[in-house]
PDB file of N, CA and C in Angstrom:
ATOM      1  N   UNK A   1     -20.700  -4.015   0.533  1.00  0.00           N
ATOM      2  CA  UNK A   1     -19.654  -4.679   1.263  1.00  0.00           C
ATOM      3  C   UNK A   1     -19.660  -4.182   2.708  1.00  0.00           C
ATOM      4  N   UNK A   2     -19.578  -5.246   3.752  1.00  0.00           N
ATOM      5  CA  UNK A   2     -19.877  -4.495   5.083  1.00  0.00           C
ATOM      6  C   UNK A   2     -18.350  -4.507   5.393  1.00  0.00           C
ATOM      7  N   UNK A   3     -17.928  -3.195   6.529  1.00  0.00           N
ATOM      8  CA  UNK A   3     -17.086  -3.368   7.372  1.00  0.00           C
ATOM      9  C   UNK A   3     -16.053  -4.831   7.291  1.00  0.00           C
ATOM     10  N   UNK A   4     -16.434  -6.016   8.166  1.00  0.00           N
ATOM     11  CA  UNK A   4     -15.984  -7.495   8.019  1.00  0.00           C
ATOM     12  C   UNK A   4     -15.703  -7.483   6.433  1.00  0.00           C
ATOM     13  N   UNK A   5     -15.878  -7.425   5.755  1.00  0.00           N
ATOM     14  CA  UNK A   5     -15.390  -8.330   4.279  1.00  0.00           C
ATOM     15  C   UNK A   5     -14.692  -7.158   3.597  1.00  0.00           C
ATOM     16  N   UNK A   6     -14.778  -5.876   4.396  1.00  0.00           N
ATOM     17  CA  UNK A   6     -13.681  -4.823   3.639  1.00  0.00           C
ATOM     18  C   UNK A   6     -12.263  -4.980   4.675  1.00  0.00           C
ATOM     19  N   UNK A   7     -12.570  -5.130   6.165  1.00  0.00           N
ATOM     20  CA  UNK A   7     -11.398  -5.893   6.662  1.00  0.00           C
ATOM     21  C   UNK A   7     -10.954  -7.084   6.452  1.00  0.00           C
ATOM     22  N   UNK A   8     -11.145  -7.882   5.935  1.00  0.00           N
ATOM     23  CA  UNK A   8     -10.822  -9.326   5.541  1.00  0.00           C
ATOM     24  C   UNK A   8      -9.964  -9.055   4.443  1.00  0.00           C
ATOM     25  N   UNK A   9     -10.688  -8.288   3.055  1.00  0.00           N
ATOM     26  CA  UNK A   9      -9.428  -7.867   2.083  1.00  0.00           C
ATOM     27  C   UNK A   9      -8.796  -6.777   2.595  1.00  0.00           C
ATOM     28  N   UNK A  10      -8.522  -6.238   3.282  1.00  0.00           N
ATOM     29  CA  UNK A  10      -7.588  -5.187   3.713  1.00  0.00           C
ATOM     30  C   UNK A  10      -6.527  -5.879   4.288  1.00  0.00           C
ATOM     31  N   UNK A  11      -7.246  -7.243   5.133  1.00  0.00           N
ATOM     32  CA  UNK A  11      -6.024  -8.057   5.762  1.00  0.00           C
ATOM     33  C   UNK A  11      -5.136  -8.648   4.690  1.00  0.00           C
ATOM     34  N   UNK A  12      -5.997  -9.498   3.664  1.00  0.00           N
ATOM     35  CA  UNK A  12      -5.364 -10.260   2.995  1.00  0.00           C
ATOM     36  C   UNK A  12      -4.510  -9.358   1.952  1.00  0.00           C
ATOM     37  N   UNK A  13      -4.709  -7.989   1.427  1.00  0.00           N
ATOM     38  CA  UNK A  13      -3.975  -7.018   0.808  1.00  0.00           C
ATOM     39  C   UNK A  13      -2.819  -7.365   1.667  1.00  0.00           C
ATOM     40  N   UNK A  14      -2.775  -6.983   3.114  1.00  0.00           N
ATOM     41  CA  UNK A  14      -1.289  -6.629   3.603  1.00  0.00           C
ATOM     42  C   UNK A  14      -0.967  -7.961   3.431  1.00  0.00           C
ATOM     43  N   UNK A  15      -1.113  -9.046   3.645  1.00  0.00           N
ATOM     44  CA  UNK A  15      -0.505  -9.914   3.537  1.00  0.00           C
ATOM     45  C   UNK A  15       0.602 -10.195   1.833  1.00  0.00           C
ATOM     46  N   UNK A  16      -0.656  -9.410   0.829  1.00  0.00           N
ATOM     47  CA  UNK A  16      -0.093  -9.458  -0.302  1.00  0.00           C
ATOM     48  C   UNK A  16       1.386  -8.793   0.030  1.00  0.00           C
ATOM     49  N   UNK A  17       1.243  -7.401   0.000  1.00  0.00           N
ATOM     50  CA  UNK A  17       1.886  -6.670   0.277  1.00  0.00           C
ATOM     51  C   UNK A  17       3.214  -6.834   1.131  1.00  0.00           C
ATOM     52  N   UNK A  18       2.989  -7.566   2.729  1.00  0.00           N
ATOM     53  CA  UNK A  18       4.327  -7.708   2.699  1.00  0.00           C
ATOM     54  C   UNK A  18       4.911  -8.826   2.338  1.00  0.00           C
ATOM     55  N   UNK A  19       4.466  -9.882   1.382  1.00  0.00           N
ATOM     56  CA  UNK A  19       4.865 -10.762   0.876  1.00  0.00           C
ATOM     57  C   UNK A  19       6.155 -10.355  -0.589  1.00  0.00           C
ATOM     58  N   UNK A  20       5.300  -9.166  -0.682  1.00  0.00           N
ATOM     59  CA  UNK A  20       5.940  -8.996  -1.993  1.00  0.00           C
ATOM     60  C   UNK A  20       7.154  -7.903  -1.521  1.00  0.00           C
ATOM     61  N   UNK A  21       7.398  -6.761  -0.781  1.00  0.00           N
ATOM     62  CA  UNK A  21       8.332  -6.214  -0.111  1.00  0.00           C
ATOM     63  C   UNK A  21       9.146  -7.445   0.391  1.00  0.00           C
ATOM     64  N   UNK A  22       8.943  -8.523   1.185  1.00  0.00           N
ATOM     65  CA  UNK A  22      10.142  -9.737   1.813  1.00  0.00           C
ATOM     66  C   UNK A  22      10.667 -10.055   0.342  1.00  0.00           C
ATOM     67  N   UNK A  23      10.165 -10.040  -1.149  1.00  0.00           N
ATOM     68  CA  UNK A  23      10.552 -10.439  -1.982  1.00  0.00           C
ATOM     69  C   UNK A  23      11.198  -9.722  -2.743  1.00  0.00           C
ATOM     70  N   UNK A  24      11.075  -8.101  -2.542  1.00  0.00           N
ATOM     71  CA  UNK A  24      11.858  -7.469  -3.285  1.00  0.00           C
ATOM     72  C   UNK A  24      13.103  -6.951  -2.481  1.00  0.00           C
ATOM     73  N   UNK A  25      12.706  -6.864  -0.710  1.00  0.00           N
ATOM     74  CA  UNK A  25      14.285  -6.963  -0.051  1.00  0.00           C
ATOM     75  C   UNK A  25      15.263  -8.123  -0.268  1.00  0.00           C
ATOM     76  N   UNK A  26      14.527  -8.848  -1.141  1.00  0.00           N
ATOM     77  CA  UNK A  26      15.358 -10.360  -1.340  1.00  0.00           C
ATOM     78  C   UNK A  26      16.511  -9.803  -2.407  1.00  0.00           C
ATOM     79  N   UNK A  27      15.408  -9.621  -3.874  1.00  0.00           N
ATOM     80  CA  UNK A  27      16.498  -8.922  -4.501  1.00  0.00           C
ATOM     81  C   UNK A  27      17.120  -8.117  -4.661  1.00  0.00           C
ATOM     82  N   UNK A  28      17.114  -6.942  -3.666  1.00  0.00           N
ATOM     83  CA  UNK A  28      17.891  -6.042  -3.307  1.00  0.00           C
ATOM     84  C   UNK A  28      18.780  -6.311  -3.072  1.00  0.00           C
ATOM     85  N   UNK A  29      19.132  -7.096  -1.993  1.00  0.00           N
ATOM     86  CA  UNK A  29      20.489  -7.835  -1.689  1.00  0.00           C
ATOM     87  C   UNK A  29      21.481  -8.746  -2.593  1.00  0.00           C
ATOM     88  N   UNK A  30      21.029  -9.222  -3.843  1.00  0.00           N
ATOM     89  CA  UNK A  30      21.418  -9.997  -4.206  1.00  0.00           C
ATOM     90  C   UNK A  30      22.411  -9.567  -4.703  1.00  0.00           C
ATOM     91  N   UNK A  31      23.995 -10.354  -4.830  1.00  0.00           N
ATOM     92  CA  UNK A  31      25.306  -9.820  -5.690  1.00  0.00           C
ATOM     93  C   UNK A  31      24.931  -9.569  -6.471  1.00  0.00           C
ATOM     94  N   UNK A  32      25.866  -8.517  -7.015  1.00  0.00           N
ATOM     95  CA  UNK A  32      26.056  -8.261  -8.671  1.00  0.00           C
ATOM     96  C   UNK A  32      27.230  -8.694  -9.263  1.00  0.00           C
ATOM     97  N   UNK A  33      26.790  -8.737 -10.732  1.00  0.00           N
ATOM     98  CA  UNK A  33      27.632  -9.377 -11.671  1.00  0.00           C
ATOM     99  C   UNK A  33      29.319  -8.721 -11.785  1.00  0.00           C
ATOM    100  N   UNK A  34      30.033  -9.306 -12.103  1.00  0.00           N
ATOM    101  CA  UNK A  34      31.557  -9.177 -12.122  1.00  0.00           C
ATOM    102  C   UNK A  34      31.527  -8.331 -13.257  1.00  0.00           C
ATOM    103  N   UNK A  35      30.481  -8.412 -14.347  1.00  0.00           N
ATOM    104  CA  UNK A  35      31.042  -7.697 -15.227  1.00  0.00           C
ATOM    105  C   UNK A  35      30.826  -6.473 -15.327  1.00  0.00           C
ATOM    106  N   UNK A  36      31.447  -5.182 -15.430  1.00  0.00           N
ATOM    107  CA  UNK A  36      30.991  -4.001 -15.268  1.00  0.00           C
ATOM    108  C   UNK A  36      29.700  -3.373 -16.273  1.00  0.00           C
ATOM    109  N   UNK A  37      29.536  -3.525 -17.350  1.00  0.00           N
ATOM    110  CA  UNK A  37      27.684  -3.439 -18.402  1.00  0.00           C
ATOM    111  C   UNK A  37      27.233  -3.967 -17.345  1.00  0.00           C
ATOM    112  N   UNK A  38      27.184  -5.044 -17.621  1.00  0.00           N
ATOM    113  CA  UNK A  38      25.930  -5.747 -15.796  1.00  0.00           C
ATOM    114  C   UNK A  38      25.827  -5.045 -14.756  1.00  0.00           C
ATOM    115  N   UNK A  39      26.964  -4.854 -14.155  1.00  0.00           N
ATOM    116  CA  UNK A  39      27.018  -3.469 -12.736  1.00  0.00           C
ATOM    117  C   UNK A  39      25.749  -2.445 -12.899  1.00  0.00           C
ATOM    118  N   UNK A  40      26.144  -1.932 -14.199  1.00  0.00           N
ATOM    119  CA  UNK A  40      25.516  -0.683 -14.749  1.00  0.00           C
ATOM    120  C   UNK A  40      24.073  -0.984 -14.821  1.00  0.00           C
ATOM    121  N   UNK A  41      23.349  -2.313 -15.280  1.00  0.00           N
ATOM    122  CA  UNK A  41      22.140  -2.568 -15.723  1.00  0.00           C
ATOM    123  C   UNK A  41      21.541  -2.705 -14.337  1.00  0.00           C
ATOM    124  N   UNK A  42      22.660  -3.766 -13.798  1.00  0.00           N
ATOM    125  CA  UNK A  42      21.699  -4.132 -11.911  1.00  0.00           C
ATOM    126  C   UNK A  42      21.576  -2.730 -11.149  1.00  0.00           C
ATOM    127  N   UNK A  43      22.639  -1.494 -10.734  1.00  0.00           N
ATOM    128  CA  UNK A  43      22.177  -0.850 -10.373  1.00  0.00           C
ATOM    129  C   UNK A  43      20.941   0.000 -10.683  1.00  0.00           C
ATOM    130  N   UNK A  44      20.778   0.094 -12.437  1.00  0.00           N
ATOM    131  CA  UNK A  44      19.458   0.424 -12.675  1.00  0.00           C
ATOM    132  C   UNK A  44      18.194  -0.156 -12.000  1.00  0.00           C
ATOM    133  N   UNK A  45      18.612  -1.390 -12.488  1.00  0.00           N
ATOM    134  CA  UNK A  45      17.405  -2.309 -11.745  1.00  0.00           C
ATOM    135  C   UNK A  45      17.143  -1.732 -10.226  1.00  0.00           C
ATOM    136  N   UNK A  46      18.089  -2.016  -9.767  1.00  0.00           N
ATOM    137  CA  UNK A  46      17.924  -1.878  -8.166  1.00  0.00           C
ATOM    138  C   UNK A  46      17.181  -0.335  -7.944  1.00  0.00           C
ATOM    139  N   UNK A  47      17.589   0.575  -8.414  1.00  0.00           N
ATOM    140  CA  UNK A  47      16.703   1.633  -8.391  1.00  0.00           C
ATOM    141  C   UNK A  47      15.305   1.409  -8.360  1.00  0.00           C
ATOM    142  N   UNK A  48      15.213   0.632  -9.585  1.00  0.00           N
ATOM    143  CA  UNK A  48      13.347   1.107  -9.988  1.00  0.00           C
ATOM    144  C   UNK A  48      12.994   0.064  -8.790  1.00  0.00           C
ATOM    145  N   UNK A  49      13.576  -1.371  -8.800  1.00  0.00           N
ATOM    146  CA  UNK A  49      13.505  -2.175  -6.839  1.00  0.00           C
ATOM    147  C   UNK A  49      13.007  -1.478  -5.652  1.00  0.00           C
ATOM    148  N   UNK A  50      13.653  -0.545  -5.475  1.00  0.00           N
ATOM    149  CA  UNK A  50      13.521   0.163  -4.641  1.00  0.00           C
ATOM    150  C   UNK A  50      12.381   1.388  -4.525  1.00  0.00           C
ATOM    151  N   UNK A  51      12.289   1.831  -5.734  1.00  0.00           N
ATOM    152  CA  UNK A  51      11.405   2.653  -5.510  1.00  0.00           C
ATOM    153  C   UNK A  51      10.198   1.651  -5.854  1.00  0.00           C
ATOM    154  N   UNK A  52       9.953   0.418  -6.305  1.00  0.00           N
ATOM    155  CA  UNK A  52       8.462  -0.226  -6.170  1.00  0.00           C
ATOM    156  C   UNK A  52       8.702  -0.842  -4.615  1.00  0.00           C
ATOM    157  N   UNK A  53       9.696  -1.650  -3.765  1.00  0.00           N
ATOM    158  CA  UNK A  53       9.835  -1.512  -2.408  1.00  0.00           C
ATOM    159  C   UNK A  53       9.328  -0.223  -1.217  1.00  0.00           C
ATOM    160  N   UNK A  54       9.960   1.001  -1.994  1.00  0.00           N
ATOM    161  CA  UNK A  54       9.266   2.531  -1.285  1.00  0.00           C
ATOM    162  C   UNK A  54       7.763   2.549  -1.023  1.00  0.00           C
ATOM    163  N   UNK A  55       7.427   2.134  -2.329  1.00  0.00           N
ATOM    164  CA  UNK A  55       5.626   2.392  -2.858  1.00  0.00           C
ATOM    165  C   UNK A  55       4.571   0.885  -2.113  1.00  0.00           C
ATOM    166  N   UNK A  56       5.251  -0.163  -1.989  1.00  0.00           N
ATOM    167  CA  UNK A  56       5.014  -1.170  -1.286  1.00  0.00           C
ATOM    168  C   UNK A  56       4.686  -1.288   0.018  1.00  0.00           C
ATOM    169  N   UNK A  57       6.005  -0.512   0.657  1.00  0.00           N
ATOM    170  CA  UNK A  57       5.667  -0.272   2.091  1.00  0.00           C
ATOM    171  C   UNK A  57       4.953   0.973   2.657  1.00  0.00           C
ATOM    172  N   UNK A  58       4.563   2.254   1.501  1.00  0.00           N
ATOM    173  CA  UNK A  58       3.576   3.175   2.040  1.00  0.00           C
ATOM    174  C   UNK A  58       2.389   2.075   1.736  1.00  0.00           C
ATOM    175  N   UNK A  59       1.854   1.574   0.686  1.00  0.00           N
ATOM    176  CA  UNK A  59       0.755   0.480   0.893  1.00  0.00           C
ATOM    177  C   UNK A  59       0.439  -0.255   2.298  1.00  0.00           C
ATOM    178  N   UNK A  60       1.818  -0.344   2.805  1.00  0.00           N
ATOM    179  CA  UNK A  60       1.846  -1.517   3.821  1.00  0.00           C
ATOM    180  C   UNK A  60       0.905  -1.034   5.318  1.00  0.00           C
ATOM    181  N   UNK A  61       1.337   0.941   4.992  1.00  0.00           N
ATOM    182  CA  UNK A  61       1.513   1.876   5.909  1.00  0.00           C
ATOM    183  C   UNK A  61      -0.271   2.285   5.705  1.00  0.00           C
ATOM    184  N   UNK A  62      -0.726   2.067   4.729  1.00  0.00           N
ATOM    185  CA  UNK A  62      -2.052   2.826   4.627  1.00  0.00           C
ATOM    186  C   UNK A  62      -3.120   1.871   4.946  1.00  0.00           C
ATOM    187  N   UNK A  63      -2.492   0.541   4.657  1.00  0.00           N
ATOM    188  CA  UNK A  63      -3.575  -0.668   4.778  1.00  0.00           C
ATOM    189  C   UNK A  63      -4.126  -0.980   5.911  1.00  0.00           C
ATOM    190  N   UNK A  64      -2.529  -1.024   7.175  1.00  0.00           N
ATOM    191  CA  UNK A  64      -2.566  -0.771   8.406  1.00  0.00           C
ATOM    192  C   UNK A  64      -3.105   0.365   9.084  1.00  0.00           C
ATOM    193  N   UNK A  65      -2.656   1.707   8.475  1.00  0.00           N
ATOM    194  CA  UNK A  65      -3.683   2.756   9.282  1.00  0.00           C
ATOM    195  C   UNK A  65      -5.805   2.164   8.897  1.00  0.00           C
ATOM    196  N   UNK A  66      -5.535   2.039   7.721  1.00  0.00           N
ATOM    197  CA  UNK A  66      -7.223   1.487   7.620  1.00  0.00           C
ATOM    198  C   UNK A  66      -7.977   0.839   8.856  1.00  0.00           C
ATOM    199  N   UNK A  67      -6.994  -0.285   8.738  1.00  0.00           N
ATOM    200  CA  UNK A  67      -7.022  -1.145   9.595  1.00  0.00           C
ATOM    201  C   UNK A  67      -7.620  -0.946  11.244  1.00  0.00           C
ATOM    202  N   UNK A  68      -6.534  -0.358  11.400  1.00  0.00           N
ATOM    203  CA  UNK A  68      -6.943   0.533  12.569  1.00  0.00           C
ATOM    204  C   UNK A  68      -7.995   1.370  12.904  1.00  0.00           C
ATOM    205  N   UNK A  69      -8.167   2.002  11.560  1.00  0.00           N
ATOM    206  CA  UNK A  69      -9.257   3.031  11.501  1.00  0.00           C
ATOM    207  C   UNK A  69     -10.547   1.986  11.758  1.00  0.00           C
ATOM    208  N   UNK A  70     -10.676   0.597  11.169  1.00  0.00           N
ATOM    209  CA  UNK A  70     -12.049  -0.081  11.528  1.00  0.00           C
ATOM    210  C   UNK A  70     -11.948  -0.126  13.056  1.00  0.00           C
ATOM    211  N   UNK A  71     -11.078  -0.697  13.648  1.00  0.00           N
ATOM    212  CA  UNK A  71     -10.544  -0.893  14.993  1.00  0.00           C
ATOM    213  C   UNK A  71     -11.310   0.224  15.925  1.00  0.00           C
ATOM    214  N   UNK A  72     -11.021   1.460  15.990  1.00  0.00           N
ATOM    215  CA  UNK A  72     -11.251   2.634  16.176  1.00  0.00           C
ATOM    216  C   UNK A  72     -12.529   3.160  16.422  1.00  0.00           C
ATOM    217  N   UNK A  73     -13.208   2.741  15.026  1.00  0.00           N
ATOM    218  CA  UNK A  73     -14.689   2.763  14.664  1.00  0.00           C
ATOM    219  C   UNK A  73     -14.967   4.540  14.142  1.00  0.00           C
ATOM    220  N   UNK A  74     -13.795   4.611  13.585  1.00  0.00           N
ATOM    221  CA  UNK A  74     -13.622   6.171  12.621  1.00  0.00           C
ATOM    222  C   UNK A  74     -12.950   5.849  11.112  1.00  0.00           C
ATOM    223  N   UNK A  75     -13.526   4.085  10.812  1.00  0.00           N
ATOM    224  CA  UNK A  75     -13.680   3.950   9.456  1.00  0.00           C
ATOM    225  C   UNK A  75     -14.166   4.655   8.801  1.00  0.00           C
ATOM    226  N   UNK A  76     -14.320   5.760   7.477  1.00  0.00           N
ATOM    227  CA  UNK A  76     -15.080   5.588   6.458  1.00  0.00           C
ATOM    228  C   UNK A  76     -15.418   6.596   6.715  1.00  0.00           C
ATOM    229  N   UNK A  77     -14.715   7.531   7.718  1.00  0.00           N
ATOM    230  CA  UNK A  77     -15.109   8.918   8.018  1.00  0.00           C
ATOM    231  C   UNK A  77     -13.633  10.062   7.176  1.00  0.00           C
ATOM    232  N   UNK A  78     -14.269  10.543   6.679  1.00  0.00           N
ATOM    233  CA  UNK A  78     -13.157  11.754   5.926  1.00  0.00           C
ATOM    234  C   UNK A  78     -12.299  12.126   6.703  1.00  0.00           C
ATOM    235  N   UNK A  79     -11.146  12.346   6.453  1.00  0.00           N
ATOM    236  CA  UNK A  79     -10.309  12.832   7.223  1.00  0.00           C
ATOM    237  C   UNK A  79      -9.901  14.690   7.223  1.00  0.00           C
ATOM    238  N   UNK A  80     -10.753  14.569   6.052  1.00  0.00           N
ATOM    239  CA  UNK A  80     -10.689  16.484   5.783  1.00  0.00           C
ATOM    240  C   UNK A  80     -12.024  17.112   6.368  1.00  0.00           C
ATOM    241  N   UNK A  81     -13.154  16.349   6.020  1.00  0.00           N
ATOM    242  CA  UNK A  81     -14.242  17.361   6.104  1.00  0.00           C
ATOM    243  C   UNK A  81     -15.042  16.840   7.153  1.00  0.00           C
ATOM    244  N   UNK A  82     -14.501  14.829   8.045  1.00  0.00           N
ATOM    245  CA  UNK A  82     -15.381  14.543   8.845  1.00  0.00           C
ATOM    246  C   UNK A  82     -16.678  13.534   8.085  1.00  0.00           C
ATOM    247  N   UNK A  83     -17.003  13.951   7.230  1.00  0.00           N
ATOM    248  CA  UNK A  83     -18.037  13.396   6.740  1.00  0.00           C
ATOM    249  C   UNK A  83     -17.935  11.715   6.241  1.00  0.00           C
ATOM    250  N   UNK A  84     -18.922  11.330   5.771  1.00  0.00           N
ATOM    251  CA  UNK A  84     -19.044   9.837   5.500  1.00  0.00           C
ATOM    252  C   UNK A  84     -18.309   9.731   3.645  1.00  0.00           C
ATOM    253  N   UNK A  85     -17.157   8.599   3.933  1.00  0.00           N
ATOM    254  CA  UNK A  85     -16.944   8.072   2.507  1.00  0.00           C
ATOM    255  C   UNK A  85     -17.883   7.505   1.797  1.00  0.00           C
ATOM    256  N   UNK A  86     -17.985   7.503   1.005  1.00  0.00           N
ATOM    257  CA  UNK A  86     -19.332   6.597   0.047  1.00  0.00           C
ATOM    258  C   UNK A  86     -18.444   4.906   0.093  1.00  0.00           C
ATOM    259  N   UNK A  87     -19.596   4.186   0.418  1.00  0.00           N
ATOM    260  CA  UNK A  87     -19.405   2.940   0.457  1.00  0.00           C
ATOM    261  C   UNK A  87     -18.306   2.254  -1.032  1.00  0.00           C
ATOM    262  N   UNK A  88     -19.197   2.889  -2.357  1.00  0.00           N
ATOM    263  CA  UNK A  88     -18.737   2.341  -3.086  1.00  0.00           C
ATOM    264  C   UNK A  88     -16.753   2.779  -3.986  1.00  0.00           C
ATOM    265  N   UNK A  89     -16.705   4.102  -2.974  1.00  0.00           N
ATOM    266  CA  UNK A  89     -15.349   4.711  -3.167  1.00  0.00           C
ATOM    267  C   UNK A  89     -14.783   3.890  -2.220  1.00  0.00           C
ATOM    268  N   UNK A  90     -15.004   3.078  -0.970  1.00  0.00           N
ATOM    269  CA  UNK A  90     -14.528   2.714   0.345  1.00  0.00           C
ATOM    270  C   UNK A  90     -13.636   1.098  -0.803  1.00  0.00           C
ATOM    271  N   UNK A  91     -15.033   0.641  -1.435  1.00  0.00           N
ATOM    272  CA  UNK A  91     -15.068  -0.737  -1.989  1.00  0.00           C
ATOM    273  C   UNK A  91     -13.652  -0.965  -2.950  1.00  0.00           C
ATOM    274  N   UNK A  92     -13.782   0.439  -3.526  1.00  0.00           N
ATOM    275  CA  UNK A  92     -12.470   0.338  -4.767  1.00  0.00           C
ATOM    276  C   UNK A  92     -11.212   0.191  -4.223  1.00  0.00           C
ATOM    277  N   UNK A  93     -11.419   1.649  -3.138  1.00  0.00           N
ATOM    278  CA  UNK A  93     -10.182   2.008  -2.612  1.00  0.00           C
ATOM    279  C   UNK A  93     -10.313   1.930  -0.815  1.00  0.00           C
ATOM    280  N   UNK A  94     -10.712   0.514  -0.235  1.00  0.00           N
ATOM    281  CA  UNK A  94     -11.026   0.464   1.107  1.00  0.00           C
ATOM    282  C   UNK A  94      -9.861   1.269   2.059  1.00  0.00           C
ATOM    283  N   UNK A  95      -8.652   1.486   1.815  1.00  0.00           N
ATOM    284  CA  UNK A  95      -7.702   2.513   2.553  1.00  0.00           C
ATOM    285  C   UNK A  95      -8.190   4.079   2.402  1.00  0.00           C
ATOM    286  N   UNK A  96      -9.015   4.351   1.498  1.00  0.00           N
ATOM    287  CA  UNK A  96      -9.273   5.443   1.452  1.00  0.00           C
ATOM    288  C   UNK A  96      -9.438   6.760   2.892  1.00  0.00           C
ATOM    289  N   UNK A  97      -8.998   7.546   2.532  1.00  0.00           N
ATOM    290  CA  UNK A  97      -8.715   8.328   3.510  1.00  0.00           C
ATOM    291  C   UNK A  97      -9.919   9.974   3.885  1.00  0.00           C
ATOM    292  N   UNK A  98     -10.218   9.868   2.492  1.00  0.00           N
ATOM    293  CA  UNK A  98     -11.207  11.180   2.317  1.00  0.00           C
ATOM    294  C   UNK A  98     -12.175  10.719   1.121  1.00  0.00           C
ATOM    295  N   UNK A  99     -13.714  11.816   1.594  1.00  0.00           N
ATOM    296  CA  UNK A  99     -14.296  11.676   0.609  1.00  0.00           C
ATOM    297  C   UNK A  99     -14.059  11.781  -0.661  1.00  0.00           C
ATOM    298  N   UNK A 100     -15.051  11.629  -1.933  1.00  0.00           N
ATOM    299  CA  UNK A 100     -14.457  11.956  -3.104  1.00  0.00           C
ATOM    300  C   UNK A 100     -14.324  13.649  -3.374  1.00  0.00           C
ATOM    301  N   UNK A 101     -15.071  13.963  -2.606  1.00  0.00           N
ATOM    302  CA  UNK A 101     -15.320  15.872  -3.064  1.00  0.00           C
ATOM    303  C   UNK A 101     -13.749  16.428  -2.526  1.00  0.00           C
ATOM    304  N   UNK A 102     -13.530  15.761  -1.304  1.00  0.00           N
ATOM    305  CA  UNK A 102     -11.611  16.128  -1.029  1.00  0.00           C
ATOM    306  C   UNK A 102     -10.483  16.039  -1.072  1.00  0.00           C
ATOM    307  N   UNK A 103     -10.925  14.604  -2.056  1.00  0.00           N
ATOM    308  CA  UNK A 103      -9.968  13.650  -2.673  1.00  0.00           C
ATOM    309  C   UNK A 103      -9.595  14.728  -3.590  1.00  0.00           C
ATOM    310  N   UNK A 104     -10.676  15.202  -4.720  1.00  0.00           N
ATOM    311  CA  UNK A 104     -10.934  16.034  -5.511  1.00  0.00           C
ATOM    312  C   UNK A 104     -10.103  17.331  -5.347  1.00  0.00           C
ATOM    313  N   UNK A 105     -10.289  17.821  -4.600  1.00  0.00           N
ATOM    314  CA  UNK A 105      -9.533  19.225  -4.026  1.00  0.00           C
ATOM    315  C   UNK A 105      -8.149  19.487  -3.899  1.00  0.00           C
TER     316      UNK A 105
END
């Protein structure tokens, strides 16, 4: 996979991504029920909402630093040791940040 077609899905990821955060600030907002059991269940809900909203927008946050990182032209370079990511760790996990040996560590 070159560069171009690992930015292309990196783009179209964020796009996933903040598609689905505009959709879960949707239901965040939404009233809750009059009845107090319901109260109790939606605020549950809204919790675990929020924390897949939390986890959504560090996605949002890593896709974009990637992003940048092609921009840059310090793609695919480790951020611990400097060295080169392996293409096919880049492919799985194209935000990747470090090799696998520091991932490891």
């Amino acid at each position: 996979m070159t560069n171009n077609s690992l930015q292309a899905d990196l783009q179209q990821r964020l796009q996933t991504m903040q598609a689905r955060l505009a959709s879960i600030k949707k239901d965040v907002t939404q009233a809750h029920s009059g009845d107090s059991a319901e109260q109790a269940q939606e605020r549950e809900n809204d919790e675990v909402v929020d924390a897949i909203g939390n986890e959504t927008a560090q996605s949002i946050r890593d896709i974009q630093s990637a992003l940048a990182r092609i921009e840059d032209g310090t793609y695919g370079q480790c951020e611990s040791c400097g060295g080169q990511i392996s293409q096919g760790r880049l492919e799985v996990i194209p935000e990747a940040t470090r090799c696998v040996n520091c991932a490891d560590s």
